[in-house]
N, C-alpha and C. Protein backbone atom coordinates (compact mmCIF):
# COMPACT_ATOMS: atom_id res chain seq x y z
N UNK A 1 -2.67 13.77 22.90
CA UNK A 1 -1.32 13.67 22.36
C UNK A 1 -1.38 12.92 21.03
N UNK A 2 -1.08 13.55 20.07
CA UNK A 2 -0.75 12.87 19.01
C UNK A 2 0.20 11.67 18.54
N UNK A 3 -0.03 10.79 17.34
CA UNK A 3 0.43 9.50 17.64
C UNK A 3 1.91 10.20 16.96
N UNK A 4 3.37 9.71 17.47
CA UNK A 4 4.61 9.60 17.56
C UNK A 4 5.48 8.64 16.03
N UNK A 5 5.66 9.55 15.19
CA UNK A 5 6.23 8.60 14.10
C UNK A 5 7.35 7.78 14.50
N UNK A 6 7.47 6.51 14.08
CA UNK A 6 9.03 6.03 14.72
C UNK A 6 9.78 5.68 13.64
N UNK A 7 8.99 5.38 12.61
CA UNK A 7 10.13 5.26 10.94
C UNK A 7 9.07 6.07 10.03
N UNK A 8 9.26 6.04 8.90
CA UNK A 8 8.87 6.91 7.75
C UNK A 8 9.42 6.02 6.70
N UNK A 9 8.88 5.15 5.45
CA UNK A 9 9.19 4.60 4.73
C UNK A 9 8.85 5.12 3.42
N UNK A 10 9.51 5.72 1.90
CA UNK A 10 9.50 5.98 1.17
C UNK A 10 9.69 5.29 -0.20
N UNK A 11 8.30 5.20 -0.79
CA UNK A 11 8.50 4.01 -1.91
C UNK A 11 9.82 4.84 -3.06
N UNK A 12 10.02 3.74 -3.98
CA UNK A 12 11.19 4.17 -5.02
C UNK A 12 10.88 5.68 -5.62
N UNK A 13 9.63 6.16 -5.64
CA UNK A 13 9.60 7.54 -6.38
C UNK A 13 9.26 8.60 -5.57
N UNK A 14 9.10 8.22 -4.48
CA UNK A 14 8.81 9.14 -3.17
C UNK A 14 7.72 9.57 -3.22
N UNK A 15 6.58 9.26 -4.13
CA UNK A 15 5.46 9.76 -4.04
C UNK A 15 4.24 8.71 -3.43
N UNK A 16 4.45 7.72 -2.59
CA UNK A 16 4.56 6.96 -1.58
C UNK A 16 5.01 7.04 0.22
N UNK A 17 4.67 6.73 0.77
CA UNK A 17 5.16 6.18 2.09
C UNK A 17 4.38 5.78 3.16
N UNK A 18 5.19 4.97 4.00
CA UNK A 18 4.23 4.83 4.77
C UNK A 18 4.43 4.48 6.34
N UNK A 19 4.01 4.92 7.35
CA UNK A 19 4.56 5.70 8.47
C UNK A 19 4.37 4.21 9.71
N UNK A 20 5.62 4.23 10.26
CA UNK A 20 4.86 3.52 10.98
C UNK A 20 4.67 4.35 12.96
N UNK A 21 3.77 4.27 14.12
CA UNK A 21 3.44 5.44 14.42
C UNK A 21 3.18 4.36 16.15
N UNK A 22 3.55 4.55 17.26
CA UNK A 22 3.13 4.23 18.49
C UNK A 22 1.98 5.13 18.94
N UNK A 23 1.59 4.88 19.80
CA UNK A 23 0.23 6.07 19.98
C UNK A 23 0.47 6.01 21.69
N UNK A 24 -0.43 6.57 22.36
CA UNK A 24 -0.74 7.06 23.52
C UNK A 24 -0.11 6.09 24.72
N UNK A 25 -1.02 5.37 24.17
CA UNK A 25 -1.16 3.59 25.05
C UNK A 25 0.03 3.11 24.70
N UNK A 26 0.44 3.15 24.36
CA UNK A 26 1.49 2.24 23.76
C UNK A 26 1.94 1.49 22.59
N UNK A 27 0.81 1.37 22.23
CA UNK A 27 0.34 0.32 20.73
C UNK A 27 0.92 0.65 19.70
N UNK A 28 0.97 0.40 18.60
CA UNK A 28 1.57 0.69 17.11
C UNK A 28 0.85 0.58 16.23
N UNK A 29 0.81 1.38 15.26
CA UNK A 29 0.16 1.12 13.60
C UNK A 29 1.05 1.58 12.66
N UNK A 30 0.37 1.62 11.52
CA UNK A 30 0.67 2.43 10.23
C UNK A 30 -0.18 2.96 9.33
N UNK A 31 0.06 3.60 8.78
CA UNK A 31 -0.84 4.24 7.48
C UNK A 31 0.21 4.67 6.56
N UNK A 32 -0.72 4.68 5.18
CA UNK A 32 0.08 4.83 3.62
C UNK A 32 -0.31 6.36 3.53
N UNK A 33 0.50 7.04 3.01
CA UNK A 33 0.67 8.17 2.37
C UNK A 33 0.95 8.47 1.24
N UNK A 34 0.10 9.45 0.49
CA UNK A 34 0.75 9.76 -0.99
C UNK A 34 1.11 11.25 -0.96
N UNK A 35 1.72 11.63 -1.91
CA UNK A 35 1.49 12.96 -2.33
C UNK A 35 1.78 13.21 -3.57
N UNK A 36 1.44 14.23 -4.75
CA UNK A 36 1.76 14.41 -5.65
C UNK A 36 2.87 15.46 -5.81
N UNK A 37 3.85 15.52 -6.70
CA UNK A 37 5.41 15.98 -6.65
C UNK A 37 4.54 17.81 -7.50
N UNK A 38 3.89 17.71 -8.05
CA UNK A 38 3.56 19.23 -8.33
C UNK A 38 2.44 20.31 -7.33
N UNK A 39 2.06 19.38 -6.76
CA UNK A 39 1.72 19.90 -5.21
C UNK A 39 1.96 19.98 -4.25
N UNK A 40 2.44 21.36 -4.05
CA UNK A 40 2.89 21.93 -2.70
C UNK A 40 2.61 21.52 -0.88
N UNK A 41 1.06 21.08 -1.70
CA UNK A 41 0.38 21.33 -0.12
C UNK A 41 1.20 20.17 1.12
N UNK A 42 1.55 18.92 -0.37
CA UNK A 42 2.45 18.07 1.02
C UNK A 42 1.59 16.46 1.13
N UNK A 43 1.63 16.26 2.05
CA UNK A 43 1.52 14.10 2.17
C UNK A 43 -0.02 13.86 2.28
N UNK A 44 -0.68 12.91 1.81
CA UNK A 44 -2.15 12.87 2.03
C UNK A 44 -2.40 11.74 2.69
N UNK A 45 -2.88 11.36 3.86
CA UNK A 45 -3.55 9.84 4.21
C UNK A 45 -4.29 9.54 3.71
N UNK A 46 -3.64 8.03 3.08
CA UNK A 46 -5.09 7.11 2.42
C UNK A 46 -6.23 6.65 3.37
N UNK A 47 -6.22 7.17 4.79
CA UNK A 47 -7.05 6.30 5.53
C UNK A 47 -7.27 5.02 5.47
N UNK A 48 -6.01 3.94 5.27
CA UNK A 48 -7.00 2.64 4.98
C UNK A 48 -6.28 1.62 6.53
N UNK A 49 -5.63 2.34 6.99
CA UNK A 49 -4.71 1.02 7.83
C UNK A 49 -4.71 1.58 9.39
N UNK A 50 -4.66 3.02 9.77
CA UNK A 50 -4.19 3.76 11.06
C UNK A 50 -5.51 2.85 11.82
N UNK A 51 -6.23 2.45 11.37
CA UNK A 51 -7.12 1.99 13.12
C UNK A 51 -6.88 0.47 13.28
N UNK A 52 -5.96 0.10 12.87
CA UNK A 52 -5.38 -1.38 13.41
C UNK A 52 -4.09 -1.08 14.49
N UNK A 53 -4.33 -1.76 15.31
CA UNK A 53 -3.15 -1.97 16.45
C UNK A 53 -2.41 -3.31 16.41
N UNK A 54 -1.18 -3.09 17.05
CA UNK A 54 0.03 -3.90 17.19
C UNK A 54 0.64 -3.41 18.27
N UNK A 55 0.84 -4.64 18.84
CA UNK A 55 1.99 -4.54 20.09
C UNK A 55 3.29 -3.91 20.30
N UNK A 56 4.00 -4.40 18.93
CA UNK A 56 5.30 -4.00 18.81
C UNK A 56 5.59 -3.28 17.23
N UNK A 57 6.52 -2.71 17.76
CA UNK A 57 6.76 -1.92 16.03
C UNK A 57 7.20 -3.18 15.06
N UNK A 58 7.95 -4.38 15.00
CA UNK A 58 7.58 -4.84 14.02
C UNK A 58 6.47 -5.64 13.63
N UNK A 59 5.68 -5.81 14.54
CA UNK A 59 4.55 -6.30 14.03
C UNK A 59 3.42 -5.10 12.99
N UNK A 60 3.82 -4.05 13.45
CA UNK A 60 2.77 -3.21 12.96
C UNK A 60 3.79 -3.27 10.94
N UNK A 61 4.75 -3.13 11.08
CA UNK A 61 6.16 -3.15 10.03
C UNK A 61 5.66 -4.40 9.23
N UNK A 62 5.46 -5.37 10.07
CA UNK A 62 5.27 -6.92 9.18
C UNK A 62 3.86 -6.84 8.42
N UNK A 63 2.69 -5.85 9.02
CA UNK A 63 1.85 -6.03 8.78
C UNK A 63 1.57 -5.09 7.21
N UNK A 64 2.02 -4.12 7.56
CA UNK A 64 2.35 -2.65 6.25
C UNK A 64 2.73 -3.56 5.62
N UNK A 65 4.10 -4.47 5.39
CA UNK A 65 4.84 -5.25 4.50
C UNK A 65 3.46 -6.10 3.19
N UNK A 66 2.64 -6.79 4.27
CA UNK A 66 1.86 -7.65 3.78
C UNK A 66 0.66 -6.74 2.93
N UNK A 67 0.24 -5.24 3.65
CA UNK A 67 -0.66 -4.98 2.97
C UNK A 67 -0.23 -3.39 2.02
N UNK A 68 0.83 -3.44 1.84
CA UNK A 68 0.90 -2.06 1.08
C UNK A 68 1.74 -2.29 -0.19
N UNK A 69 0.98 -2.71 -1.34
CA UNK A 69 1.41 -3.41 -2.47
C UNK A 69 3.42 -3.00 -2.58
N UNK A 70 3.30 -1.86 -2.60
CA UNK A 70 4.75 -1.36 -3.24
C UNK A 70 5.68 -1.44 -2.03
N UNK A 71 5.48 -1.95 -0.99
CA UNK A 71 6.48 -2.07 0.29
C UNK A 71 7.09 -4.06 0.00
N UNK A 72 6.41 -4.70 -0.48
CA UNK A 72 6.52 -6.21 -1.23
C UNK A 72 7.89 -5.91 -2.10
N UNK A 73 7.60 -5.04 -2.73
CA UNK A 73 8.82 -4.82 -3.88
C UNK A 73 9.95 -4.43 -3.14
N UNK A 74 10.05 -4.09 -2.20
CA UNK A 74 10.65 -3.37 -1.74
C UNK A 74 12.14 -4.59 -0.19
């Protein structure tokens, strides 16, 4: 079973975001996404964050906050 989005966060130009996601077990993460606005194909994972776990969705939220430069600004 694939992991379950529960928010979707979109930086100011939308070519940003970053997901936050419960999984199987129960647990929570996130990962950053980009995509470029003249490509079709759609959202790319940066791979840098989905294999960290959290208990609760805002912890996984607090944690994105701290490490995804443009979510600070935000």
């Amino acid at each position: 079973m694939p992991n379950r989005v529960v928010e979707s966060i979109n930086n100011d130009t939308a070519d940003h975001c970053v997901d936050i996601f419960v999984r199987e077990d129960g647990t929570f993460g996130f990962e950053e996404y980009r995509r470029d606005h003249e490509d079709q194909r759609g959202w790319f994972s940066l791979q840098r964050y989905h294999r960290q776990s959290f208990a609760t969705r805002d912890d996984a939220l607090r944690q994105a906050r701290l490490s995804v430069a443009w979510m600070e600004e935000q």
